[in-house]
Protein backbone atom coordinates (compact mmCIF):
# COMPACT_ATOMS: atom_id res chain seq x y z
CA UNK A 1 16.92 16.18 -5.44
CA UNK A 2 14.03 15.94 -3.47
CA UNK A 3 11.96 13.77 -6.18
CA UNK A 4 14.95 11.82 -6.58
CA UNK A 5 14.40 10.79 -2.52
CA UNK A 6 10.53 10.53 -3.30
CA UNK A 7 11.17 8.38 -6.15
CA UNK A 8 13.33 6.25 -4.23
CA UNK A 9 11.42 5.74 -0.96
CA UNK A 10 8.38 4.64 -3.54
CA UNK A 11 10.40 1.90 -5.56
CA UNK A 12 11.44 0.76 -1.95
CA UNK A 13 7.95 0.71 -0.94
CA UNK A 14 6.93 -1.26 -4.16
CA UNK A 15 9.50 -3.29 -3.69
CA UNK A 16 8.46 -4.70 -0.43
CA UNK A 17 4.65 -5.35 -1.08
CA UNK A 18 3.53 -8.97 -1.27
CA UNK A 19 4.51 -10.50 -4.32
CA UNK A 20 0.66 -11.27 -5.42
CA UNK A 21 -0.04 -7.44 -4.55
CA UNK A 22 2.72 -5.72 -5.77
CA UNK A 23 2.37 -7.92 -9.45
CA UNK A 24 -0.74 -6.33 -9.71
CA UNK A 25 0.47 -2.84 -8.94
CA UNK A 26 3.15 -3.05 -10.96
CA UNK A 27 1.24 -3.90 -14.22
CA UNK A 28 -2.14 -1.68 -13.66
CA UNK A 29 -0.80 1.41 -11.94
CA UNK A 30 2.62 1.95 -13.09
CA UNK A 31 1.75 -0.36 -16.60
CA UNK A 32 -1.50 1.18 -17.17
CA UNK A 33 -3.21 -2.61 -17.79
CA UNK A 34 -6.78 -2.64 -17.00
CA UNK A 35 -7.63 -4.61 -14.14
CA UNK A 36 -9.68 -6.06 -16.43
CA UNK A 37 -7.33 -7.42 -18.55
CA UNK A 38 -5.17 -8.45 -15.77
CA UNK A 39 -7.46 -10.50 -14.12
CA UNK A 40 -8.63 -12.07 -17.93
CA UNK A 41 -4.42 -12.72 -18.55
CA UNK A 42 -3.78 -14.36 -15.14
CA UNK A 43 -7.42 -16.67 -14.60
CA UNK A 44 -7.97 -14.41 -11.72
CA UNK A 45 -11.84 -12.79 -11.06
CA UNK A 46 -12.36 -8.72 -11.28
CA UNK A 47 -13.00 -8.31 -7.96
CA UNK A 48 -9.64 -10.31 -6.67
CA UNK A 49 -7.54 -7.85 -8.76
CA UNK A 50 -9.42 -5.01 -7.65
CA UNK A 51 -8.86 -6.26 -4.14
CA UNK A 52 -5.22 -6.78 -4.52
CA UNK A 53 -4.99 -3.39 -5.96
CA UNK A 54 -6.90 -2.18 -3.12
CA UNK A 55 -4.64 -3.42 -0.15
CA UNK A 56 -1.32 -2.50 -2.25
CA UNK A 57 -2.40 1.14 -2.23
CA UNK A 58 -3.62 0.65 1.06
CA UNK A 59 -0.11 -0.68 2.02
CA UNK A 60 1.73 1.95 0.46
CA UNK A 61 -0.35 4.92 1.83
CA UNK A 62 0.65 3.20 5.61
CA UNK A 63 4.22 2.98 4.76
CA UNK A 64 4.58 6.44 3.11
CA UNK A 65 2.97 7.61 6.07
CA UNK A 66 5.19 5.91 8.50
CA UNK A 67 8.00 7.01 6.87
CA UNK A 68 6.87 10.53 7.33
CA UNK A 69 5.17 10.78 10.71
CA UNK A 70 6.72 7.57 12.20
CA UNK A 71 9.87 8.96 14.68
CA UNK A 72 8.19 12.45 14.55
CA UNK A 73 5.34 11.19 16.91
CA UNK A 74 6.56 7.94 19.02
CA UNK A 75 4.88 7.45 22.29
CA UNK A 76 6.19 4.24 24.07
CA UNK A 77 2.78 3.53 25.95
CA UNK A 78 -0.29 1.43 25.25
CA UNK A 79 -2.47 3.73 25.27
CA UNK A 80 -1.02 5.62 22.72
CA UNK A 81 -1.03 2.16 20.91
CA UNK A 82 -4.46 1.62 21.42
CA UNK A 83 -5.77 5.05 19.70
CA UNK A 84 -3.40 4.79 17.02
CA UNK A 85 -4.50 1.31 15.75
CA UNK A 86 -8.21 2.57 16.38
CA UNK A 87 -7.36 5.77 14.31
CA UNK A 88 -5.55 3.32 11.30
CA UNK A 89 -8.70 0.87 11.37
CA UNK A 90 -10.98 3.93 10.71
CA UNK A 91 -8.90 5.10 7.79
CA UNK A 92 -7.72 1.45 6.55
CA UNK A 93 -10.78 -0.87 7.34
CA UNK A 94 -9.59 -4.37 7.45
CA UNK A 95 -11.72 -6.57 5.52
C-alpha cells in the first residue's frame, strides 16, 4: 500500500514539472535514453539536457520534500522564511 502512495505522489510530481524538464525526465530517467541521444534526437546541446535533467531532479527532490516535512514544520514568521530559503539555496544552488 505504501508504494502504491509513493508511486503516486511521484507520477504527480512528474506530472507537474515544466514541460521542457519533465520531457527530458521522462525519456532519460524513467526511458533509460542517454542524454546523449536525447539531446542528438531533439537539436538540443549536451549540456542543455544535462541541465534540464538537473533542475527536474532538483524540482522533484523540493517537492518530495515538501510533501514530507512541509505542515510538519510551518512557522508563520519571516525569519523562519529567511533561514529556510538560505538553507534551500545551500542545498539547491540556483544557477
Amino acid at each position: 500500500m505504501a508504494d502504491r502512495t509513493i508511486r503516486d505522489i511521484m507520477e504527480q510530481s512528474i506530472e507537474e514539472l515544466p514541460d521542457e524538464l519533465r520531457t527530458v525526465f521522462v525519456a532519460c530517467v524513467v526511458g533509460g535514453m542517454m542524454p546523449e541521444q536525447f539531446a542528438e534526437f531533439f537539436a538540443l546541446t549536451s549540456e542543455a539536457v544535462e541541465a534540464r535533467l538537473h533542475n527536474a531532479q532538483n524540482l522533484l527532490v523540493i517537492r518530495q520534500f515538501s510533501l514530507v516535512f512541509g505542515e510538519v514544520y510551518w512557522f508563520d514568521d519571516g525569519r523562519s522564511e529567511r533561514i529556510t530559503n538560505a538553507v534551500m539555496d545551500r542545498l539547491f544552488p540556483r544557477r
